[in-house]
C-alpha atoms as a PDB file:
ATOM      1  CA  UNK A   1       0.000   0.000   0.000  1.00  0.00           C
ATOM      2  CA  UNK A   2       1.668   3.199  -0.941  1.00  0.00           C
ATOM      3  CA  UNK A   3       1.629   6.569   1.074  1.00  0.00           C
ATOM      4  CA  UNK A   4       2.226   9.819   0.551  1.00  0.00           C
ATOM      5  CA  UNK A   5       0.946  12.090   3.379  1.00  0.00           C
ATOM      6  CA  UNK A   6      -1.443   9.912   4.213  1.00  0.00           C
ATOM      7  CA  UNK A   7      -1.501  10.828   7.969  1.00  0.00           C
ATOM      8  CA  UNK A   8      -5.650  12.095   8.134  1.00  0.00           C
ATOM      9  CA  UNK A   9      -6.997   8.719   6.064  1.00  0.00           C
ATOM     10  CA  UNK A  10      -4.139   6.379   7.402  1.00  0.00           C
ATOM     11  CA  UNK A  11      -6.010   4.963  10.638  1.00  0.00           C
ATOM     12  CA  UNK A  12      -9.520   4.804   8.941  1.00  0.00           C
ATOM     13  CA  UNK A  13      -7.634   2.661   6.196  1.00  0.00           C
ATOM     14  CA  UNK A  14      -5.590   0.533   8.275  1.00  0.00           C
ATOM     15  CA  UNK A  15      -8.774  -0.534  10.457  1.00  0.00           C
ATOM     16  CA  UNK A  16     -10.670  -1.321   7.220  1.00  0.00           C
ATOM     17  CA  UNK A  17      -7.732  -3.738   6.119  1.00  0.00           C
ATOM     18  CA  UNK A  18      -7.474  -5.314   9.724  1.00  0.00           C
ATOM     19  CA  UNK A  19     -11.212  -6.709   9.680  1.00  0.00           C
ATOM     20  CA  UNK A  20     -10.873  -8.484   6.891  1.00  0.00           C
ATOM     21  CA  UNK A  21     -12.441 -11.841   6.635  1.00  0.00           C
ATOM     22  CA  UNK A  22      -8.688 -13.750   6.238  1.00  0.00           C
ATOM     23  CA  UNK A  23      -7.121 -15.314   8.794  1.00  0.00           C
ATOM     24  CA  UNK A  24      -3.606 -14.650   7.658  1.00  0.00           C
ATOM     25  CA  UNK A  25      -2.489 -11.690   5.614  1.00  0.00           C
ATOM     26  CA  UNK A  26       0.418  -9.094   5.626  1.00  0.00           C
ATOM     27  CA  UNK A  27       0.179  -5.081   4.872  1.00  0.00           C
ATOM     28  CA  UNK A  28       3.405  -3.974   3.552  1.00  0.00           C
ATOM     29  CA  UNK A  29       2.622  -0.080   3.882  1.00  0.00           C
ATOM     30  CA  UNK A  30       5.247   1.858   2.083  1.00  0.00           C
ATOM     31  CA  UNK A  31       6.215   5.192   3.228  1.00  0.00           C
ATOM     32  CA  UNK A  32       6.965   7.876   0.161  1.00  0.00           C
ATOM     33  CA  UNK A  33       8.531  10.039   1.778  1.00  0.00           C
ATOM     34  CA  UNK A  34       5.927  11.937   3.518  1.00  0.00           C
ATOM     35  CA  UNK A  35       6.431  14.547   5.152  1.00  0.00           C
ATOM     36  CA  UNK A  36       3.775  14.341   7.801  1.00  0.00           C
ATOM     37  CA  UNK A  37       3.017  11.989  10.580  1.00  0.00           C
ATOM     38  CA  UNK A  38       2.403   8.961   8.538  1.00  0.00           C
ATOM     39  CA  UNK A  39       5.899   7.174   9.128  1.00  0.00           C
ATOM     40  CA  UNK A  40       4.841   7.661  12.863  1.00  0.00           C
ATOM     41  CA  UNK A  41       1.799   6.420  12.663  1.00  0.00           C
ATOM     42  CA  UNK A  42       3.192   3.004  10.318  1.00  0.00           C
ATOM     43  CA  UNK A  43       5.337   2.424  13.471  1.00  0.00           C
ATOM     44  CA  UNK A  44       3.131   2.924  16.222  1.00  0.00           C
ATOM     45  CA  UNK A  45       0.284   0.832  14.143  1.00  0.00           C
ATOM     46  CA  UNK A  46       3.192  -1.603  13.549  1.00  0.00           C
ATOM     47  CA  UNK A  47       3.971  -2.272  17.194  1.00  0.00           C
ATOM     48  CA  UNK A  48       0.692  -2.912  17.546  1.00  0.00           C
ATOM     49  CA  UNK A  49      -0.300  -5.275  15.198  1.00  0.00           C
ATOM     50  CA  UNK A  50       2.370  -7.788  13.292  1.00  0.00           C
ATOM     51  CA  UNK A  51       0.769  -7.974  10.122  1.00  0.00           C
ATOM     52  CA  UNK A  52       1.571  -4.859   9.547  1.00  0.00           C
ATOM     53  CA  UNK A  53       5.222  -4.341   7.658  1.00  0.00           C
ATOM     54  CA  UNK A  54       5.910  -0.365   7.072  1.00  0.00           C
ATOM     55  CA  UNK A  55       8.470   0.650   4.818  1.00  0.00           C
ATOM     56  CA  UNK A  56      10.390   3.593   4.212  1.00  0.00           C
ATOM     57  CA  UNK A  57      11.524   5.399   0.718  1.00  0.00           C
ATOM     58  CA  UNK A  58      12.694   8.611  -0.049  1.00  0.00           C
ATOM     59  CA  UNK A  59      10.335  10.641  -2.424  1.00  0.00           C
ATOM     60  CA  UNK A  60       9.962   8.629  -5.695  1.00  0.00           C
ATOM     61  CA  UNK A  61       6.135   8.311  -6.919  1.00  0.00           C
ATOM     62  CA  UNK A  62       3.471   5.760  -6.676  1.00  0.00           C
ATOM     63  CA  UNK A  63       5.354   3.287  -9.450  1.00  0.00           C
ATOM     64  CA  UNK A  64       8.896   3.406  -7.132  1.00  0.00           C
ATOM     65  CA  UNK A  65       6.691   3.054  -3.612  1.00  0.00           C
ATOM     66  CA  UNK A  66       4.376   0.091  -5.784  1.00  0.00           C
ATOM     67  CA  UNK A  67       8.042  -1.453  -6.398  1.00  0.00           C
ATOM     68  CA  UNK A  68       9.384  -1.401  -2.783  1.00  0.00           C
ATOM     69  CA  UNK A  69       6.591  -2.635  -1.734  1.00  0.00           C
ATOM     70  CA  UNK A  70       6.723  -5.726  -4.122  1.00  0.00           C
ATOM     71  CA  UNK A  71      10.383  -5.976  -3.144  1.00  0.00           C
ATOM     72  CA  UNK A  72       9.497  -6.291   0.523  1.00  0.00           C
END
């Protein structure tokens, strides 16, 4: 899941993903180099809940963040 400044929609997102129906699933949630609160919020989601893998890129777009994520 890419995101770019994504610190007002991240929580209401990241709750959607976590009731899903499967019992086992991973969110890799990469960072593009915001420049809000949204790597902060990736971590302290992260500690909470192991299915969720945050990553961190420096500013690149939607295809390079799409890519790290695949690579993760």
């Amino acid at each position: 899941m890419p995101c770019y400044n994504a610190e007002s929609t991240l929580d209401e997102t990241l709750d959607s993903l976590f009731q899903q129906t499967l019992p086992q699933f991973e969110i890799v949630a990469v960072d593009d180099g915001s420049t809000d609160q949204t790597w902060d919020r990736l971590l302290s989601r992260s500690a909470a809940d192991p299915r969720l893998h945050p990553v961190l890129i420096s500013y690149a777009g939607i295809v390079a963040a799409l890519n790290a994520g695949l690579a993760a």
